[in-house]
Structures are given as structure tokens and as C-alpha cells.
N, C-alpha and C. Protein backbone atom coordinates (compact mmCIF):
# COMPACT_ATOMS: atom_id res chain seq x y z
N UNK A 1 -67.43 -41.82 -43.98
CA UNK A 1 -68.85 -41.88 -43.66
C UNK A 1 -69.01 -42.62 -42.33
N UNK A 2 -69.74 -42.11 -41.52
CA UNK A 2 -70.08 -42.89 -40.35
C UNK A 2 -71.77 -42.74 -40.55
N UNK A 3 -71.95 -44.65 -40.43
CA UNK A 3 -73.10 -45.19 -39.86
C UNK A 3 -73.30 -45.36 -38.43
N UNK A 4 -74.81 -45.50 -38.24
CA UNK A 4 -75.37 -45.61 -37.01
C UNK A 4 -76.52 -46.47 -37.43
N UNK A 5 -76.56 -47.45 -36.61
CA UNK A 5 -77.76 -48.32 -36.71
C UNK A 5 -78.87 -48.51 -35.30
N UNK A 6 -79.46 -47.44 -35.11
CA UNK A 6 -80.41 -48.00 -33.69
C UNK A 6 -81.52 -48.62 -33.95
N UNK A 7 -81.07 -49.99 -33.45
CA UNK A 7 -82.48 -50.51 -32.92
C UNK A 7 -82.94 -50.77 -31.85
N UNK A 8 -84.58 -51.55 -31.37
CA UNK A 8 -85.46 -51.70 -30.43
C UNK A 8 -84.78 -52.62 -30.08
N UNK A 9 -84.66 -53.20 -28.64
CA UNK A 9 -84.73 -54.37 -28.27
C UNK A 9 -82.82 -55.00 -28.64
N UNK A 10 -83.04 -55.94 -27.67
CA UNK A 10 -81.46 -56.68 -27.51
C UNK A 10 -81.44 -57.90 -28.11
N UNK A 11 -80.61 -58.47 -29.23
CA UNK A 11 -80.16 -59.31 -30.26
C UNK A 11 -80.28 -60.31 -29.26
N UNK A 12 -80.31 -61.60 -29.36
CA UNK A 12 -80.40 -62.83 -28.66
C UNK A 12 -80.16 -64.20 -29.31
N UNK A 13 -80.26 -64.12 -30.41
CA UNK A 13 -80.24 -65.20 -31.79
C UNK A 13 -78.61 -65.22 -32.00
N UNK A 14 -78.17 -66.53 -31.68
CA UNK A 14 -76.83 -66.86 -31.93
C UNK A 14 -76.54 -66.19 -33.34
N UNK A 15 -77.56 -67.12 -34.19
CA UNK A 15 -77.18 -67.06 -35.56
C UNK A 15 -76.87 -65.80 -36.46
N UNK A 16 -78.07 -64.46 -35.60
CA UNK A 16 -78.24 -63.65 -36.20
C UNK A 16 -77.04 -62.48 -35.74
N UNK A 17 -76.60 -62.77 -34.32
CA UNK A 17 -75.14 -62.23 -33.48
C UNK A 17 -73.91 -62.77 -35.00
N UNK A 18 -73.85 -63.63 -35.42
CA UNK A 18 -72.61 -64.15 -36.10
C UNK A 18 -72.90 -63.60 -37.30
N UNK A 19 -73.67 -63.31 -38.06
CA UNK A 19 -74.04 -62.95 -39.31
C UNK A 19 -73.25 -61.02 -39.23
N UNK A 20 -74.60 -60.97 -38.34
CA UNK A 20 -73.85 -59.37 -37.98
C UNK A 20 -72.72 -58.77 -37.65
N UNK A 21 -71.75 -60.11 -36.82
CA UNK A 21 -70.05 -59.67 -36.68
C UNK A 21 -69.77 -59.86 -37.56
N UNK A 22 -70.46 -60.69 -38.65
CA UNK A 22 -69.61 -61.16 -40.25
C UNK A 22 -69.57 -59.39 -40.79
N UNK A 23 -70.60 -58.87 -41.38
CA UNK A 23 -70.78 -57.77 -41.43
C UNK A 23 -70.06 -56.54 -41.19
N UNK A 24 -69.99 -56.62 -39.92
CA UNK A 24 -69.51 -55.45 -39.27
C UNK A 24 -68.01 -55.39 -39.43
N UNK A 25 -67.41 -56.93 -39.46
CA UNK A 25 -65.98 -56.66 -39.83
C UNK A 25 -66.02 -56.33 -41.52
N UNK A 26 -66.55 -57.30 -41.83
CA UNK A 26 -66.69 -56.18 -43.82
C UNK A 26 -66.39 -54.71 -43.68
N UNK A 27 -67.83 -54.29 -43.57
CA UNK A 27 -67.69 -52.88 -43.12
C UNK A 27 -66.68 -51.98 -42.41
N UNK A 28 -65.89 -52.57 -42.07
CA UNK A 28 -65.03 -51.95 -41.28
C UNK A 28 -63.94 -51.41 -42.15
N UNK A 29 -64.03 -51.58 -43.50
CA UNK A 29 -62.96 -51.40 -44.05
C UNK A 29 -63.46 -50.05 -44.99
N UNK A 30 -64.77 -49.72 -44.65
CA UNK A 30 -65.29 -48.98 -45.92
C UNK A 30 -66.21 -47.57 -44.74
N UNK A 31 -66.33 -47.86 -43.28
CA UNK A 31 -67.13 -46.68 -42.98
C UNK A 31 -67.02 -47.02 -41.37
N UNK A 32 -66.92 -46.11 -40.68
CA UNK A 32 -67.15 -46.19 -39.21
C UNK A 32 -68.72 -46.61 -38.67
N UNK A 33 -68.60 -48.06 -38.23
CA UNK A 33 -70.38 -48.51 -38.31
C UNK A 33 -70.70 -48.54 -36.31
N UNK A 34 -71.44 -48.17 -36.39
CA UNK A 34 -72.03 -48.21 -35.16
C UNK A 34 -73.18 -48.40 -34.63
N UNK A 35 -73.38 -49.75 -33.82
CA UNK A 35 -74.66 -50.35 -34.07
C UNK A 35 -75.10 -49.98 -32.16
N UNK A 36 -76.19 -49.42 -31.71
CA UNK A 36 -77.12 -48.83 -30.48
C UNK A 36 -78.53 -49.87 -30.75
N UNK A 37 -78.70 -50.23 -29.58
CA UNK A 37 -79.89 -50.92 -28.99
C UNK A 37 -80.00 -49.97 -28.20
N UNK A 38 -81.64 -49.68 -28.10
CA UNK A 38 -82.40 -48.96 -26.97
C UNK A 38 -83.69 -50.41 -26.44
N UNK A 39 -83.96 -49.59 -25.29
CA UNK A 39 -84.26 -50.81 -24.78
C UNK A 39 -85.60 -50.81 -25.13
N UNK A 40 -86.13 -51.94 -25.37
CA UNK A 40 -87.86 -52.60 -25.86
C UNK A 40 -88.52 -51.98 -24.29
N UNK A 41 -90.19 -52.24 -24.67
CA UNK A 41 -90.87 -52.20 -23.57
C UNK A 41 -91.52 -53.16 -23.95
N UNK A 42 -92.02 -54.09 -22.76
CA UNK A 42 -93.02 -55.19 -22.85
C UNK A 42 -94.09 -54.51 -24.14
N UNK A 43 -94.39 -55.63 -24.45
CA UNK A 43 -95.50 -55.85 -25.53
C UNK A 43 -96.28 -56.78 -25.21
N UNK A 44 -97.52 -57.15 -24.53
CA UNK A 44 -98.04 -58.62 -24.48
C UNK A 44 -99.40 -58.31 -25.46
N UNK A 45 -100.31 -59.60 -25.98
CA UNK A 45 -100.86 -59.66 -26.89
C UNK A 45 -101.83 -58.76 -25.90
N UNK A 46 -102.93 -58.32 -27.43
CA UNK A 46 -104.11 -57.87 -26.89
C UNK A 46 -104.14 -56.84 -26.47
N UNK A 47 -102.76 -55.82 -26.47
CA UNK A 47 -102.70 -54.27 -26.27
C UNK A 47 -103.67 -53.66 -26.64
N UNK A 48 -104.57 -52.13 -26.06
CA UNK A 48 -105.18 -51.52 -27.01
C UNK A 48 -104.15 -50.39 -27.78
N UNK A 49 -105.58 -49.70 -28.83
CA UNK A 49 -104.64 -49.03 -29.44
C UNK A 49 -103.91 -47.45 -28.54
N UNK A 50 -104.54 -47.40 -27.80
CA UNK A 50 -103.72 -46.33 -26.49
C UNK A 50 -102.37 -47.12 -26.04
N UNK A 51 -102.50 -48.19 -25.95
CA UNK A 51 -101.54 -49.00 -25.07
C UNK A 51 -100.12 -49.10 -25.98
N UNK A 52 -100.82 -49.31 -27.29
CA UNK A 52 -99.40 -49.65 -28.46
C UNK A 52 -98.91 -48.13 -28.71
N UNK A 53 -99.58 -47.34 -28.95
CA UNK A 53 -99.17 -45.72 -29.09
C UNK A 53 -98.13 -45.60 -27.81
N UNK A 54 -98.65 -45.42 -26.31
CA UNK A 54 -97.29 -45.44 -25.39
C UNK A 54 -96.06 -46.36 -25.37
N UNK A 55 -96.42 -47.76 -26.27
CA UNK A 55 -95.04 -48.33 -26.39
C UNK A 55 -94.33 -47.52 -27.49
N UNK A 56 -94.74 -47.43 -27.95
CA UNK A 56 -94.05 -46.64 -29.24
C UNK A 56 -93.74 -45.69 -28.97
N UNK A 57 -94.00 -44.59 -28.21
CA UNK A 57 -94.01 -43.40 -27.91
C UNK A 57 -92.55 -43.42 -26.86
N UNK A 58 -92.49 -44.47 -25.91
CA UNK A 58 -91.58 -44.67 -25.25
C UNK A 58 -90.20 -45.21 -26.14
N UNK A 59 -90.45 -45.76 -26.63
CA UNK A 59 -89.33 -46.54 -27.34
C UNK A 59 -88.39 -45.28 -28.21
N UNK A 60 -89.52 -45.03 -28.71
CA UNK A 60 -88.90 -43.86 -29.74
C UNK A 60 -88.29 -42.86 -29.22
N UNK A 61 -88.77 -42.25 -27.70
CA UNK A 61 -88.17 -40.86 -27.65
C UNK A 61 -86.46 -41.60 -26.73
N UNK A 62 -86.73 -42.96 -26.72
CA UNK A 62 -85.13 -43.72 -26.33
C UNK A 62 -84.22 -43.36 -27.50
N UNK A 63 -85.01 -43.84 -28.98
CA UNK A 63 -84.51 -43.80 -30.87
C UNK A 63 -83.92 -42.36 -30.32
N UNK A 64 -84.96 -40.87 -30.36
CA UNK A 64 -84.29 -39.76 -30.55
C UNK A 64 -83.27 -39.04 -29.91
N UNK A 65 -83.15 -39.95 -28.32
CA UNK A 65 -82.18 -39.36 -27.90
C UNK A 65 -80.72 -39.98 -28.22
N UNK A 66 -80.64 -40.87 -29.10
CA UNK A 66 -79.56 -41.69 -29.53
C UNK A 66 -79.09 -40.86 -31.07
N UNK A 67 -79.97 -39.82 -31.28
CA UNK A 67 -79.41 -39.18 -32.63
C UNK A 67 -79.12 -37.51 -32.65
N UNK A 68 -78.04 -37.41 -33.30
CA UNK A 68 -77.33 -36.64 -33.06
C UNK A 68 -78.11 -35.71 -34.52
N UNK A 69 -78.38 -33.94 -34.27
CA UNK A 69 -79.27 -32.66 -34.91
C UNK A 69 -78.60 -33.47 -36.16
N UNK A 70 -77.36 -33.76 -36.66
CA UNK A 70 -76.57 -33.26 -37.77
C UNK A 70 -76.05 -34.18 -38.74
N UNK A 71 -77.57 -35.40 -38.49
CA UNK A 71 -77.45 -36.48 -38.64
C UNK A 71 -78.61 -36.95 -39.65
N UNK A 72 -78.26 -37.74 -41.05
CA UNK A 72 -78.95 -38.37 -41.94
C UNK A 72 -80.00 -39.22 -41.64
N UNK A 73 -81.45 -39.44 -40.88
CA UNK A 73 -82.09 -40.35 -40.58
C UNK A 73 -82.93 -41.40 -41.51
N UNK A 74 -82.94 -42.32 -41.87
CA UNK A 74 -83.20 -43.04 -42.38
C UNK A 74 -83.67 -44.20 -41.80
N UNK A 75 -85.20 -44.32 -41.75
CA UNK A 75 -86.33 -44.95 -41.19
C UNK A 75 -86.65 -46.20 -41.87
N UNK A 76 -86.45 -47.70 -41.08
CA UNK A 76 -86.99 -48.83 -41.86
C UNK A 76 -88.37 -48.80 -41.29
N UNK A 77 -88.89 -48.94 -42.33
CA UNK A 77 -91.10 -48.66 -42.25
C UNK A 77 -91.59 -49.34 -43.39
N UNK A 78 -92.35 -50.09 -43.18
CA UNK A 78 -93.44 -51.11 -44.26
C UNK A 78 -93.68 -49.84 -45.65
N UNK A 79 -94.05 -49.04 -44.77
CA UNK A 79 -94.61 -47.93 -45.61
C UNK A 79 -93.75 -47.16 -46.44
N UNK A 80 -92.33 -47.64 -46.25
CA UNK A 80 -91.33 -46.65 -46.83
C UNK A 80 -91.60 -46.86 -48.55
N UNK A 81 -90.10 -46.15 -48.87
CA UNK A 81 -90.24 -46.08 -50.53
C UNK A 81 -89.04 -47.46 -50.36
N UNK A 82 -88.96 -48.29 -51.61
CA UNK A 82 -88.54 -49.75 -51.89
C UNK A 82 -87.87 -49.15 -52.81
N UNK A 83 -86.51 -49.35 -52.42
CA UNK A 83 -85.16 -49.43 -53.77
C UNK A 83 -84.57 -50.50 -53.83
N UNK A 84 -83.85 -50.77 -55.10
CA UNK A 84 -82.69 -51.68 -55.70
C UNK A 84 -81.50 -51.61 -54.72
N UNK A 85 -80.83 -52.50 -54.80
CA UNK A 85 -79.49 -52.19 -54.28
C UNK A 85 -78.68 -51.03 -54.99
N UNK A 86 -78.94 -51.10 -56.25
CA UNK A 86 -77.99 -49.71 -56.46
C UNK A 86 -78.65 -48.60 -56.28
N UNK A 87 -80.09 -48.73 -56.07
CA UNK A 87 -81.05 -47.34 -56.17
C UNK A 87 -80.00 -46.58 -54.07
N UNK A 88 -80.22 -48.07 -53.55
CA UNK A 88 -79.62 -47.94 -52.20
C UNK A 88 -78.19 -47.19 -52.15
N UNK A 89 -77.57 -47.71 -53.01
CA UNK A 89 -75.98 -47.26 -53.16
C UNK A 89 -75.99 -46.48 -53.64
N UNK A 90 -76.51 -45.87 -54.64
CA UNK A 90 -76.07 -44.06 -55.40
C UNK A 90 -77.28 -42.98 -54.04
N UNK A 91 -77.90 -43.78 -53.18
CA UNK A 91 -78.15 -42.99 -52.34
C UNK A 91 -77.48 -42.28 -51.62
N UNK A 92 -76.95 -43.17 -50.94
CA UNK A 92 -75.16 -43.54 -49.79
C UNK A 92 -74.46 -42.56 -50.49
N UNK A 93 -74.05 -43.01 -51.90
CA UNK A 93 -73.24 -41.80 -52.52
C UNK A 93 -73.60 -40.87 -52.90
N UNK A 94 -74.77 -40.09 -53.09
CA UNK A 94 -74.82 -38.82 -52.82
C UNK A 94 -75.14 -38.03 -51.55
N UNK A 95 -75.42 -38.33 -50.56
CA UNK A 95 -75.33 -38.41 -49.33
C UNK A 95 -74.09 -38.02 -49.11
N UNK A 96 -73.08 -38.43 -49.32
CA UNK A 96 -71.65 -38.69 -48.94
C UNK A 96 -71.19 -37.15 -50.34
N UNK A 97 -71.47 -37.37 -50.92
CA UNK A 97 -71.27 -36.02 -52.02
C UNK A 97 -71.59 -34.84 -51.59
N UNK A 98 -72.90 -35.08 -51.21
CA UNK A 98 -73.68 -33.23 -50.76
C UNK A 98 -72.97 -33.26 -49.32
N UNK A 99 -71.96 -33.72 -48.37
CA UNK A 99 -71.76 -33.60 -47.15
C UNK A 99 -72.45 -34.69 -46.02
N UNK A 100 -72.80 -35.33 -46.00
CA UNK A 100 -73.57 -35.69 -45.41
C UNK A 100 -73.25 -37.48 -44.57
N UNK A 101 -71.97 -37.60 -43.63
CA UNK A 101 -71.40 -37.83 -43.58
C UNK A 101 -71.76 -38.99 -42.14
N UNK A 102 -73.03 -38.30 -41.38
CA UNK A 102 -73.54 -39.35 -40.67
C UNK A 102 -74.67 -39.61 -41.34
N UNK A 103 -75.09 -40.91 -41.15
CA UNK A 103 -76.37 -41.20 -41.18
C UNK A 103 -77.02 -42.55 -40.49
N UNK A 104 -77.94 -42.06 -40.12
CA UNK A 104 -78.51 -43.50 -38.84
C UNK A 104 -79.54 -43.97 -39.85
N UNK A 105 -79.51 -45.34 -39.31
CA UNK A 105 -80.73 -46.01 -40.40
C UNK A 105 -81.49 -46.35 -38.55
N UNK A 106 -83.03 -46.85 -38.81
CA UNK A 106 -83.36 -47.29 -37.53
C UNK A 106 -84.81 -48.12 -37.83
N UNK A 107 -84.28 -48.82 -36.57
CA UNK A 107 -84.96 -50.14 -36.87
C UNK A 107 -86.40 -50.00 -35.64
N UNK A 108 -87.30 -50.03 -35.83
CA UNK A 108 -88.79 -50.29 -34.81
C UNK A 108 -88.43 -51.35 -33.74
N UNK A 109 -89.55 -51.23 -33.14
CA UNK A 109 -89.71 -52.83 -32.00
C UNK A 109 -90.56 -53.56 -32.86
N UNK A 110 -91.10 -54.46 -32.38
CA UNK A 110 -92.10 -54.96 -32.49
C UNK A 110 -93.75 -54.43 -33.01
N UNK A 111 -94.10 -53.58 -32.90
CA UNK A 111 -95.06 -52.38 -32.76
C UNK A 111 -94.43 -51.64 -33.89
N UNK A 112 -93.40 -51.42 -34.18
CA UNK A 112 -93.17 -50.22 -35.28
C UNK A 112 -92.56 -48.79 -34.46
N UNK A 113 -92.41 -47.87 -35.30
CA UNK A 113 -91.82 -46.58 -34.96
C UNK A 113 -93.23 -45.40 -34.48
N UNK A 114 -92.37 -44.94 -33.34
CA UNK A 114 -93.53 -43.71 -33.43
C UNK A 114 -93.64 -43.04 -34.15
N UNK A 115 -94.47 -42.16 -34.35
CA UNK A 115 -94.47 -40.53 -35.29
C UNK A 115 -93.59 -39.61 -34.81
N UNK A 116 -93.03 -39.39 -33.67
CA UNK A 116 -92.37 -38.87 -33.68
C UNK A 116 -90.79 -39.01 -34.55
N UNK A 117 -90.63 -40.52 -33.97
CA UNK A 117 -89.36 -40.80 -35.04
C UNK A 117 -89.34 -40.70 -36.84
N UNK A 118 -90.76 -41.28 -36.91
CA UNK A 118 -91.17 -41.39 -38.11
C UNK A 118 -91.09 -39.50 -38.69
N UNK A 119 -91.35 -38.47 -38.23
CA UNK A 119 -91.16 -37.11 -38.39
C UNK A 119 -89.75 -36.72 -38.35
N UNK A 120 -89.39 -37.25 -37.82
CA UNK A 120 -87.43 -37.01 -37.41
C UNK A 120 -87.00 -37.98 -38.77
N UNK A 121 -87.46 -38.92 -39.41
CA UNK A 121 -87.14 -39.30 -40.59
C UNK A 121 -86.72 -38.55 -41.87
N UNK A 122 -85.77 -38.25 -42.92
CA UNK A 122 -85.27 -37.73 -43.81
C UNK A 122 -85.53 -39.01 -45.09
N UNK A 123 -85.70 -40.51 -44.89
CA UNK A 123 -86.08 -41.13 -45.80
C UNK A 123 -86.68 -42.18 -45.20
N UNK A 124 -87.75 -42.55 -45.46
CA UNK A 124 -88.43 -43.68 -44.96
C UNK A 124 -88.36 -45.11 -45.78
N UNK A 125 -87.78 -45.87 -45.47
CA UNK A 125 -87.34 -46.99 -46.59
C UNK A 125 -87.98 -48.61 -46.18
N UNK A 126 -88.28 -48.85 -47.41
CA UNK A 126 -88.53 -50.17 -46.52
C UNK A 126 -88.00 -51.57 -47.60
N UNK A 127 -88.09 -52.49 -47.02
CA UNK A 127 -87.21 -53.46 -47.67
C UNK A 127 -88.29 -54.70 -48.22
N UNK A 128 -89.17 -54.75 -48.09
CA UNK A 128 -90.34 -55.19 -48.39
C UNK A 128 -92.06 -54.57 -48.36
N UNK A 129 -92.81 -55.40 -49.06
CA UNK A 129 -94.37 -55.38 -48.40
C UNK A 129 -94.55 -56.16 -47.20
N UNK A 130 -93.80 -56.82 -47.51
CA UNK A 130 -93.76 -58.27 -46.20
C UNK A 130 -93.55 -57.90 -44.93
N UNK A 131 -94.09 -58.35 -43.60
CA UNK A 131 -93.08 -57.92 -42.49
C UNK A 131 -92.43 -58.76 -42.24
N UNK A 132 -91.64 -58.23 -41.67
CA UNK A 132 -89.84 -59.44 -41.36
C UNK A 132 -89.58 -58.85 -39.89
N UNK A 133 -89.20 -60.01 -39.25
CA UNK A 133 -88.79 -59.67 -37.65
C UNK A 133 -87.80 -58.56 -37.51
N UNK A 134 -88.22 -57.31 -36.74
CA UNK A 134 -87.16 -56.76 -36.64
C UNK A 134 -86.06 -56.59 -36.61
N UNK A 135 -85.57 -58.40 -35.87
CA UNK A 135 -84.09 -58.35 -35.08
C UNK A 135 -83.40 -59.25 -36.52
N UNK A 136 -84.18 -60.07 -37.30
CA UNK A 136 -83.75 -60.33 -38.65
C UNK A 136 -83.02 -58.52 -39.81
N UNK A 137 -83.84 -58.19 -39.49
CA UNK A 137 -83.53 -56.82 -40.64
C UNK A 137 -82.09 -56.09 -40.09
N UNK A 138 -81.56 -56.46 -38.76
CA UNK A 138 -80.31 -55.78 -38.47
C UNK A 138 -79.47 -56.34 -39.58
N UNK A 139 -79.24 -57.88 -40.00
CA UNK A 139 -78.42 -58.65 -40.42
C UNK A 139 -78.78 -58.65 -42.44
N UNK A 140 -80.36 -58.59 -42.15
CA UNK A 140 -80.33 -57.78 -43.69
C UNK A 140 -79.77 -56.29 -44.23
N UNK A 141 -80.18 -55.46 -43.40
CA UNK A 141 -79.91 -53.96 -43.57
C UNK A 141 -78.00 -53.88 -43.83
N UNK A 142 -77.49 -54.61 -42.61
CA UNK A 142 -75.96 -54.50 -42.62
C UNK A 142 -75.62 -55.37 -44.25
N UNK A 143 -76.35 -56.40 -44.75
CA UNK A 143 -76.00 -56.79 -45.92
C UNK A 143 -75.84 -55.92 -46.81
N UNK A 144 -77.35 -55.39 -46.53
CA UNK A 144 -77.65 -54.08 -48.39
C UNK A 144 -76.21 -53.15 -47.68
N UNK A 145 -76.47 -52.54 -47.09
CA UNK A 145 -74.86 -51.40 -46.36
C UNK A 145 -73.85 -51.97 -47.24
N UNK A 146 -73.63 -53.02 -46.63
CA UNK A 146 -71.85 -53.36 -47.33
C UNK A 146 -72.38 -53.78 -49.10
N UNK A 147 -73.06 -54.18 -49.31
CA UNK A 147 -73.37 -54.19 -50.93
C UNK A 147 -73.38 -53.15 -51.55
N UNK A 148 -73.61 -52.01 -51.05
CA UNK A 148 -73.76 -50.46 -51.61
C UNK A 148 -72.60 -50.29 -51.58
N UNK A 149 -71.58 -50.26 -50.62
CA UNK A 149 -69.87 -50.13 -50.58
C UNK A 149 -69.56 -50.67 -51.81
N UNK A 150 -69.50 -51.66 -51.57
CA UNK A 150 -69.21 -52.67 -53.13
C UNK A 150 -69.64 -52.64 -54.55
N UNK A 151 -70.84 -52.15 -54.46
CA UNK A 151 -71.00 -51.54 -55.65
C UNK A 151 -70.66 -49.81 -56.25
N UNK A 152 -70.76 -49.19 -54.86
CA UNK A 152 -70.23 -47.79 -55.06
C UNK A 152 -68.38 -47.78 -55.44
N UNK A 153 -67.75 -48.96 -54.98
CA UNK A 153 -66.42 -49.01 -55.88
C UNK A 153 -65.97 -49.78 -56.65
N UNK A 154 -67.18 -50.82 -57.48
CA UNK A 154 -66.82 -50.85 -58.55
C UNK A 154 -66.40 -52.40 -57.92
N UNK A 155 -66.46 -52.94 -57.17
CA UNK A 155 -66.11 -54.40 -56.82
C UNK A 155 -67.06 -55.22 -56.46
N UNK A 156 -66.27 -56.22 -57.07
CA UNK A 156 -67.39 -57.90 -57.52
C UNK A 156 -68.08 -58.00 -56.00
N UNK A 157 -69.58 -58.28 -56.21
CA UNK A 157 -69.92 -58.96 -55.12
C UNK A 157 -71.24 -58.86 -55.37
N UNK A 158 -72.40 -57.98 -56.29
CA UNK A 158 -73.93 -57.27 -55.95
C UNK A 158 -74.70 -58.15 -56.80
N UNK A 159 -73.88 -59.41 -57.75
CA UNK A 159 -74.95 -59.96 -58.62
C UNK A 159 -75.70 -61.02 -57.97
């Protein structure tokens, strides 16, 4: 299975850089992971709503050119549908059953995803009601990932 993780904007948080190499070497033993930053556009307060639509609009058509026709998309969105970790993992594994062998998960800016990306979506997921900083959810998302590994073979680690 090869993952793809694109997100908005460039990591900067020591803490959250070390969490994610923790991760990524996990993972390394269970799926080809590949993590893409596209680049943010300014955001300053007080945007209108024309103004936040072209950030988004920009950002995103950066998201679509980073994904490949033949590819599983999987959208983090407030609005998504909320699973369990295993609801997450027998996802992964049927995914991986019916063929389906890439799949990008992708992360918003600040502002959220356009519609366009949001249309290029195959599952819209979200990990809360809550919002959580974008550049936090790289280091959550790579958690649930390798927890689904671990529970898809049957080894200690998901309680």
C-alpha cells in the first residue's frame, strides 16, 4: 500500500517535526508513506467571503495537482463521517482488498479545503466536531495510520 499525505502549509513546530519522524519510521515497516506540503497563501484576519474562496481555491488546485487519476482520496473535513480506529482500519483493509493500493489522505490550510478538492474526495473523514490546528492533525492522522496497521495484523498496541 502506498500512502500520500498532502498538506497546506510548511511544518515549523519542533515538537510536532519529531512526533511525525517517530511515525514515519513506524510506518515504514508496514506501507510506502509519503508526506507533500503545498504551499499556504497568506491568510490575514478579516478576509471576505470572496477573499477566503480564492485562498482556497488556490491552495487546492496546488492539493490536485499533487494527486495522481488512480488514486484513493480521502479528505480531513469537520464535516466528514467520524470512525473508530478499527472502523479506520477495516477501511485501509478493504481498500487494499478491492485493489486499491494508493491512497492520499489531505489535510486543508487554515481556511479549509476547496470544493473542488472536497469533489475530488472519495471519503470525507473527520476526526472530530472540534477544530484542531491543521499542522497538529499531520501527527494525529500518521498516529490513527500506523494504529490501523497494528490492528489490521493482529498486534498489541490500539487499546
Amino acid at each position: 500500500m502506498n500512502i500520500t499525505i498532502i498538506s497546506v502549509g510548511k511544518l515549523k513546530e519542533k515538537y510536532l517535526k519529531m512526533g511525525i519522524d517517530e511515525y514515519k519510521k513506524r510506518l515504514s515497516t508496514y506501507t510506502n508513506l509519503n508526506l507533500i506540503e503545498v504551499q499556504d497563501e497568506k491568510a490575514p484576519e478579516n478576509l471576505s467571503q470572496a477573499e477566503m474562496d480564492l485562498i482556497k481555491r488556490k491552495e487546492g488546485e496546488r492539493i490536485l495537482a499533487k494527486i495522481p487519476a488512480d488514486t484513493f482520496v480521502i479528505t480531513l473535513e469537520i464535516k466528514g463521517k467520524q470512525l473508530s480506529s478499527e472502523q479506520l482500519a477495516k477501511q485501509l483493509d478493504q481498500l487494499a482488498t478491492h485493489g486499491k493500493s494508493k491512497i492520499a489522505f489531505v489535510i486543508g490550510g487554515s481556511l479549509g479545503l476547496s470544493e473542488a478538492v472536497m469533489k475530488r474526495s472519495n471519503l470525507a473523514l473527520s476526526f472530530s466536531k472540534m477544530t484542531l490546528p491543521h499542522q497538529l492533525m499531520r501527527l494525529v492522522l500518521l498516529e490513527q495510520v500506523y494504529r490501523a496497521f497494528r490492528i489490521n495484523r493482529g498486534e498489541p498496541y490500539h487499546k
